[in-house]
Protein backbone atom coordinates (compact mmCIF):
# COMPACT_ATOMS: atom_id res chain seq x y z
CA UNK A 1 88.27 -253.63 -31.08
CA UNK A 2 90.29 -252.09 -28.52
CA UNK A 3 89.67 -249.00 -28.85
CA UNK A 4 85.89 -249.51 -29.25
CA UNK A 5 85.55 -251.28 -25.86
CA UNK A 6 87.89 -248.25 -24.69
CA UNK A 7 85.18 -246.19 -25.70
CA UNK A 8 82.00 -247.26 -24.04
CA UNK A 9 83.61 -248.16 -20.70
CA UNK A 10 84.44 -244.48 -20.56
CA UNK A 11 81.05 -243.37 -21.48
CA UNK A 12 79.68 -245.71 -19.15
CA UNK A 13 82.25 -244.68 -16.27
CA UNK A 14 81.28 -240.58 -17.09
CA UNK A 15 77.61 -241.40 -17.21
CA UNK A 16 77.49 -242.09 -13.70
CA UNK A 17 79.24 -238.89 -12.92
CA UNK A 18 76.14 -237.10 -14.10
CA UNK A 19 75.48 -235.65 -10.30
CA UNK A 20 78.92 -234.40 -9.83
CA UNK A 21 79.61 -232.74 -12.53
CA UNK A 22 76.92 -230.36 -13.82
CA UNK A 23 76.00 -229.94 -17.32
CA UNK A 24 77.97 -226.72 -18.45
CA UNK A 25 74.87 -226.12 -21.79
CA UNK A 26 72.33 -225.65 -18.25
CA UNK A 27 72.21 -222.14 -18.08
CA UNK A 28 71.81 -221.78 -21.91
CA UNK A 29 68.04 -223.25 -21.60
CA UNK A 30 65.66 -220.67 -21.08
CA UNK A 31 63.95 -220.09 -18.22
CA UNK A 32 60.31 -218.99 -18.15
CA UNK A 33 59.70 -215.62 -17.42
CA UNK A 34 58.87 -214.27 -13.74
CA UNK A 35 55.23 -213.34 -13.60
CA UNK A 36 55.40 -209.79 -12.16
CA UNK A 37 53.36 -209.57 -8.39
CA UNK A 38 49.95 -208.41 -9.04
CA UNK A 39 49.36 -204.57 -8.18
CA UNK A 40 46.20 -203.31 -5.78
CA UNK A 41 46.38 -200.42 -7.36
CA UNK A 42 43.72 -200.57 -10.81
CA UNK A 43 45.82 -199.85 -14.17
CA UNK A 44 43.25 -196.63 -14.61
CA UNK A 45 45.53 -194.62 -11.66
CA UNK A 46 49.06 -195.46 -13.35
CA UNK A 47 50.27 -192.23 -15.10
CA UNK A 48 51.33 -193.13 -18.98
CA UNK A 49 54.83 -192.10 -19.34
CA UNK A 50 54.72 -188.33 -20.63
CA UNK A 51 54.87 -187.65 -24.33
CA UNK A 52 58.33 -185.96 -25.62
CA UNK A 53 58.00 -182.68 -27.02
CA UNK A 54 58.82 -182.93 -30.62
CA UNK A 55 57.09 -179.34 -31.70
CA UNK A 56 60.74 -177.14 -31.53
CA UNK A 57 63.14 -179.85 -33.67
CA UNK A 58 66.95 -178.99 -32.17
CA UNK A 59 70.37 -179.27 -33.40
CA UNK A 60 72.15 -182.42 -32.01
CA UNK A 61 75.01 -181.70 -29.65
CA UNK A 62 76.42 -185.03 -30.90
CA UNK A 63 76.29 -186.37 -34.00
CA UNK A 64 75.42 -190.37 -34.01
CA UNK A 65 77.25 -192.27 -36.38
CA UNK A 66 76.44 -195.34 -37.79
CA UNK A 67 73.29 -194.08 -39.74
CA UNK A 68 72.82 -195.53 -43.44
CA UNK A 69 74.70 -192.81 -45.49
CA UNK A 70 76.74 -190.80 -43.30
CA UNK A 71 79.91 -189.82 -44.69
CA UNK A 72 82.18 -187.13 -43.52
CA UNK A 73 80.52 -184.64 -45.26
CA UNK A 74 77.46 -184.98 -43.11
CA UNK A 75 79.36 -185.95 -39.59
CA UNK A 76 81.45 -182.26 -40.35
CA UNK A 77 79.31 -179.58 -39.53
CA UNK A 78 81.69 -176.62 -39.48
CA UNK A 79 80.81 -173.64 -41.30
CA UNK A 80 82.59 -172.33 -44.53
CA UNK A 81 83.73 -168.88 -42.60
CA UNK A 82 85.02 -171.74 -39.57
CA UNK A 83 86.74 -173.52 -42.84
CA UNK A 84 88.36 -170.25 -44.33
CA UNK A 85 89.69 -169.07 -40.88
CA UNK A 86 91.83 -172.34 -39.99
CA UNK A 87 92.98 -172.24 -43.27
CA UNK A 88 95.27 -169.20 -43.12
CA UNK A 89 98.60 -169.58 -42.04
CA UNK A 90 99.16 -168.02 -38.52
CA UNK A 91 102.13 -165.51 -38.39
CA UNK A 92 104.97 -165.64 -35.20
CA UNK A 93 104.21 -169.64 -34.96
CA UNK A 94 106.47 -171.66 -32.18
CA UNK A 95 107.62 -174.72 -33.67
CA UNK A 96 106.47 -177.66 -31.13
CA UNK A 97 107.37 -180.94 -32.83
CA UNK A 98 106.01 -183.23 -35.31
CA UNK A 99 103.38 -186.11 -34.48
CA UNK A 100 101.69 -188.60 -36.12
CA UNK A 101 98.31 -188.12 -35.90
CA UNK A 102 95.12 -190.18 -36.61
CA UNK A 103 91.71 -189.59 -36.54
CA UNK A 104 89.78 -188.69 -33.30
CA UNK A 105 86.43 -189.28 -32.22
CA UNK A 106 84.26 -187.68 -35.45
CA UNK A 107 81.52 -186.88 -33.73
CA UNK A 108 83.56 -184.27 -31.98
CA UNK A 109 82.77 -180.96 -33.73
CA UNK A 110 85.96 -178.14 -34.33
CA UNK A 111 89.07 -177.55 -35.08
CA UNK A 112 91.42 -179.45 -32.73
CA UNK A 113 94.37 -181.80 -31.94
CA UNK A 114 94.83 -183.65 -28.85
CA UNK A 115 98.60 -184.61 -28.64
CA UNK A 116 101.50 -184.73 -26.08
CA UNK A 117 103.14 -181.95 -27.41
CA UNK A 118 101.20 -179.77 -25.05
CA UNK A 119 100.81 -179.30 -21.42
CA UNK A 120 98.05 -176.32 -21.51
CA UNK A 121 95.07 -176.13 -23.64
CA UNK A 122 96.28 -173.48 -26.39
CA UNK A 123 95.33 -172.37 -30.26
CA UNK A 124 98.15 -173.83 -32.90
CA UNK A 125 98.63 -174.99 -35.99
CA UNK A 126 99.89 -178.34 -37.99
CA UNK A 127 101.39 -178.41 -41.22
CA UNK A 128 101.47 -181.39 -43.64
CA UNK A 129 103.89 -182.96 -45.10
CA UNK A 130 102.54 -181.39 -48.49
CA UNK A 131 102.75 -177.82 -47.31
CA UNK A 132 98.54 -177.83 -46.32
CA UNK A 133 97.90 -175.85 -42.94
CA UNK A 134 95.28 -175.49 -40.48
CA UNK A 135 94.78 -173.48 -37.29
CA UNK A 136 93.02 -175.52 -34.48
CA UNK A 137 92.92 -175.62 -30.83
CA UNK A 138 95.92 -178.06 -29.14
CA UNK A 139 94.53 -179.74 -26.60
CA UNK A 140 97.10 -181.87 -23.82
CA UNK A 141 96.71 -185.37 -23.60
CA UNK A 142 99.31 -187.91 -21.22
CA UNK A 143 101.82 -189.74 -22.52
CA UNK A 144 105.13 -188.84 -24.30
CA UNK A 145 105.86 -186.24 -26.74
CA UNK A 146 107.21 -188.95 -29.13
CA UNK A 147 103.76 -190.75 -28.72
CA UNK A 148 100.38 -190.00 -31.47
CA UNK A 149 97.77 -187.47 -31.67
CA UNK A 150 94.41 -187.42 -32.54
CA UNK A 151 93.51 -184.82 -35.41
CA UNK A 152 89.43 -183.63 -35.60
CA UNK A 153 87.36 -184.87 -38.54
CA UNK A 154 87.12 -180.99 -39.57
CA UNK A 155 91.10 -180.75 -39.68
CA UNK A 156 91.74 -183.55 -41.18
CA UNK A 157 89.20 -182.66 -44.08
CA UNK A 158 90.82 -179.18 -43.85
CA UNK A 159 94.49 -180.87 -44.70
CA UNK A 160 93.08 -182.72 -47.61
CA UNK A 161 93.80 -185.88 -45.40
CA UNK A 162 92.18 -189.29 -46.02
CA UNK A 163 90.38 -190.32 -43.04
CA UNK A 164 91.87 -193.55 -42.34
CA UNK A 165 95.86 -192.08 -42.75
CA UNK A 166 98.61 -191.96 -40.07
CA UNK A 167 99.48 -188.34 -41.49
CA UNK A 168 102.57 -186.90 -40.21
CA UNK A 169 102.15 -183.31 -38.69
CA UNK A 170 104.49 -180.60 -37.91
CA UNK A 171 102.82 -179.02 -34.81
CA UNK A 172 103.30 -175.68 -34.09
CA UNK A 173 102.27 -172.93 -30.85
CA UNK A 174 100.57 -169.56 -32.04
């Protein structure tokens, strides 16, 4: 019994705090749209927006993702002769390190790594673990050597890497 009394004095008592508090759900409610101010000028002068010019279709510099059915097939767009180049073996390498490198933005196109390893922009290769090598551009990014990369869908598909491993790299300076 106690506890119902309890109860509805304190509903009572917040009930007539209704003006100083405000109701936090208020802004959820939705407000009527604002009429736009009426134009002088008749809707016969206003310009439709021009039409795009879809005559000369172009090659995307960017690839979107998120389409229904894109699979890394489609997001790679490097040719065969791009494929069979950074997979030969490059002679005189430097031996930089090894990283641990995941998966970069895919809808980068090329051969590249972005990793600490490097403080210029220069052409290298990685080796996997299971003897597979590409040549791809090295590309500097901050942070310490002992810290990730970030491996190009094309590279990873040219090491036979899955594209959600942590695949460890030896890096290497051409």
């Amino acid at each position: 019994m106690k506890h119902l009394i309890l109860t509805f004095a304190l509903i009572l008592s917040l009930s007539a705090c209704g003006e100083t508090f405000s109701n936090p759900f208020e802004a959820l409610k939705k407000k009527p749209p604002a009429e736009e101010p009426a134009s002088e000028e008749p809707l016969s002068a206003i310009d439709p927006p021009a039409e795009p010019d879809v005559s000369a279709p172009s090659e995307p510099s960017v690839v979107e993702v998120g389409a229904v059915g894109q699979n890394a097939a489609s997001l790679d767009k490097s040719t065969t002769a791009e494929k069979q180049a950074a997979s030969t073996a490059p002679a005189g390498a430097t031996f930089l390190g090894t990283t641990i490198a995941s998966l970069g933005d895919p809808t980068e196109q090329g051969f590249w790594l972005r990793t600490p390893l490097v403080e210029t922009e220069t052409q290298g290769s990685v080796e996997t673990e299971s003897g597979a090598v590409v040549q791809l551009k090295l590309i500097p990014i901050d942070g310490p050597s002992s810290a990730g990369s970030r491996i190009s869908l094309a590279a990873m598909r040219g090491l036979n890497l899955g594209l959600t491993d942590l695949a460890s790299l030896k890096v290497s300076k051409s």
